[in-house]
C-alpha atoms as a PDB file:
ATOM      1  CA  UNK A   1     120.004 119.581 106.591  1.00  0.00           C
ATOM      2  CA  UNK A   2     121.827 121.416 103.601  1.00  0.00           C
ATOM      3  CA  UNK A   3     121.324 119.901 100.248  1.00  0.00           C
ATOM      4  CA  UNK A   4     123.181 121.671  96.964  1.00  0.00           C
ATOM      5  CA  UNK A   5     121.305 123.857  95.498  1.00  0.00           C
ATOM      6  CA  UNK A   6     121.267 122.141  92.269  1.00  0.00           C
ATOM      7  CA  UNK A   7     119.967 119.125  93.537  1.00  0.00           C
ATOM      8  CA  UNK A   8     117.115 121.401  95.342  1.00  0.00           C
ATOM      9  CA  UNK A   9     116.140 122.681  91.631  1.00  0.00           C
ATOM     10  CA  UNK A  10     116.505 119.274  90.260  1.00  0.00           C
ATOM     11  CA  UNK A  11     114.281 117.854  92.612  1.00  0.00           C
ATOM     12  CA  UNK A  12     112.004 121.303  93.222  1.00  0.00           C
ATOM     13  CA  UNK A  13     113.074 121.337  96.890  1.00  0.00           C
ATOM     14  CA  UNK A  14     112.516 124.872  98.645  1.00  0.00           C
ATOM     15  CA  UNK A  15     113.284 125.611 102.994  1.00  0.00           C
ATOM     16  CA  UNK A  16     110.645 123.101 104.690  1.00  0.00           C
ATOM     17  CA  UNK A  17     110.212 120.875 101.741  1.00  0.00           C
ATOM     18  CA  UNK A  18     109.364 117.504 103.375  1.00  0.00           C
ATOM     19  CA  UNK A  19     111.167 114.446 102.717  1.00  0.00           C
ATOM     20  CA  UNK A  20     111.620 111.037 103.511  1.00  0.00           C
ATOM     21  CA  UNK A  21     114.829 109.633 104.967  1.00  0.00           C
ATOM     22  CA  UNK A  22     115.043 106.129 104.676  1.00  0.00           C
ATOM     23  CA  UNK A  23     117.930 104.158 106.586  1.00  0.00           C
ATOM     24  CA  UNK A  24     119.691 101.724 103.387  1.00  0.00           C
ATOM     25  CA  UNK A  25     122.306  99.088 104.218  1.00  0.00           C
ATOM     26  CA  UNK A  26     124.548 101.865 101.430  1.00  0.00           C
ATOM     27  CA  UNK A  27     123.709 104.769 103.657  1.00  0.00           C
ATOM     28  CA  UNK A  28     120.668 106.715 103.693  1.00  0.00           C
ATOM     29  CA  UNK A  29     118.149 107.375 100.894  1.00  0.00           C
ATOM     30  CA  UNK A  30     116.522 111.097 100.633  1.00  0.00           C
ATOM     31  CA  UNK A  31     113.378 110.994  98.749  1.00  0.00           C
ATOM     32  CA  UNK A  32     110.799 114.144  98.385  1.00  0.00           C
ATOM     33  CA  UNK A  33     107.887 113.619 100.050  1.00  0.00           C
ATOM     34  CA  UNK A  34     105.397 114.018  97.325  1.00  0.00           C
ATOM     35  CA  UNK A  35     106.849 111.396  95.228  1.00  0.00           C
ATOM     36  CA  UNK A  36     103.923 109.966  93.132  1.00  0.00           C
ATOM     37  CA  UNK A  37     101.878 111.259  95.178  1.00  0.00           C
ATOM     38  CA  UNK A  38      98.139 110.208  93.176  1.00  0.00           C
ATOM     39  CA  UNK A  39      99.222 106.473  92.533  1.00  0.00           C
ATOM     40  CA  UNK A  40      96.249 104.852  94.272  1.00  0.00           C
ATOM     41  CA  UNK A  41      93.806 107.748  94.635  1.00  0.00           C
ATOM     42  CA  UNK A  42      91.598 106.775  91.510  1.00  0.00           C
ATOM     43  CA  UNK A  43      89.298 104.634  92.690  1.00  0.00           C
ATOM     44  CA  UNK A  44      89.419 106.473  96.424  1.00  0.00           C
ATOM     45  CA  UNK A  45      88.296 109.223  94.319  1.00  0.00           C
ATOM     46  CA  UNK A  46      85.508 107.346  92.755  1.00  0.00           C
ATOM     47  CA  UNK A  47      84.625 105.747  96.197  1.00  0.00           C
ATOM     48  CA  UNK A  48      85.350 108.572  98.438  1.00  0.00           C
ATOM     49  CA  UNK A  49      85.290 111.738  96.840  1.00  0.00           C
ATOM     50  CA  UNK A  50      81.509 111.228  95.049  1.00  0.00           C
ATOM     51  CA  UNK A  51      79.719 114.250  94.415  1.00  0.00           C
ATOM     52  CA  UNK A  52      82.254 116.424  96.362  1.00  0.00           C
ATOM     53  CA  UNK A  53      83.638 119.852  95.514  1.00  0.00           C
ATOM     54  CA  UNK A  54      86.744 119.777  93.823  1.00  0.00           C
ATOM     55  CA  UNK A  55      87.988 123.291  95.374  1.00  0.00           C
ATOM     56  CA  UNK A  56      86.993 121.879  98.578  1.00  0.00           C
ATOM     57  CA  UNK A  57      89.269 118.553  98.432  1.00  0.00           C
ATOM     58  CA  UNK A  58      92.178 120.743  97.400  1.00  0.00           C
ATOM     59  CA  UNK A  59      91.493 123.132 100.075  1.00  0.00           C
ATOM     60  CA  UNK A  60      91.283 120.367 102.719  1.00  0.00           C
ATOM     61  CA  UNK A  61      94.336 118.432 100.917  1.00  0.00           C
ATOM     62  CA  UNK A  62      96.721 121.514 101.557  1.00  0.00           C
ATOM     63  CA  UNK A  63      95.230 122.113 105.275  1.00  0.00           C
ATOM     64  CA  UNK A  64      96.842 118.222 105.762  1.00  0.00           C
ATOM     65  CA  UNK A  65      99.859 119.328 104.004  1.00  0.00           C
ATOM     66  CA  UNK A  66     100.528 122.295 105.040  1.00  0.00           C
ATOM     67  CA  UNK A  67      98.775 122.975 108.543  1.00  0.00           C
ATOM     68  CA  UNK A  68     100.946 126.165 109.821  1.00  0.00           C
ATOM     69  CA  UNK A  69     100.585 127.937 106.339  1.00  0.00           C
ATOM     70  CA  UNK A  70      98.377 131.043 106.459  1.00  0.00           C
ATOM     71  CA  UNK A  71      95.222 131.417 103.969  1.00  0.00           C
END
């Protein structure tokens, strides 16, 4: 899928950017994928996340994310 390259830089969109495509009765809605992406996580993170390593949640985060990316 092409999208203009303003819109890309508008919406910080780069080549394997995921987003959501949701079906409207106007069409269809594009949304990025990492739209709001911490509503919710404050009291998983108190619940959850307890005691953990910060560098290792982010390092486990963008393993989920991104699993083919190298490093």
């Amino acid at each position: 899928m092409v999208i203009p390259k303003a819109l890309r830089g508008k919406y910080n969109l780069m080549a394997g950017s995921r987003v959501k495509i949701i079906a409207t009765r106007d069409g269809l809605l594009i949304k990025s994928g990492f739209e709001r992406p911490w509503i919710g996580l404050r009291g998983m993170m108190r619940q959850y996340w307890k005691g953990k390593s910060l560098n290792k949640l982010i390092e486990e985060a963008k393993e989920n994310v991104f699993p083919n990316s190298v490093g």
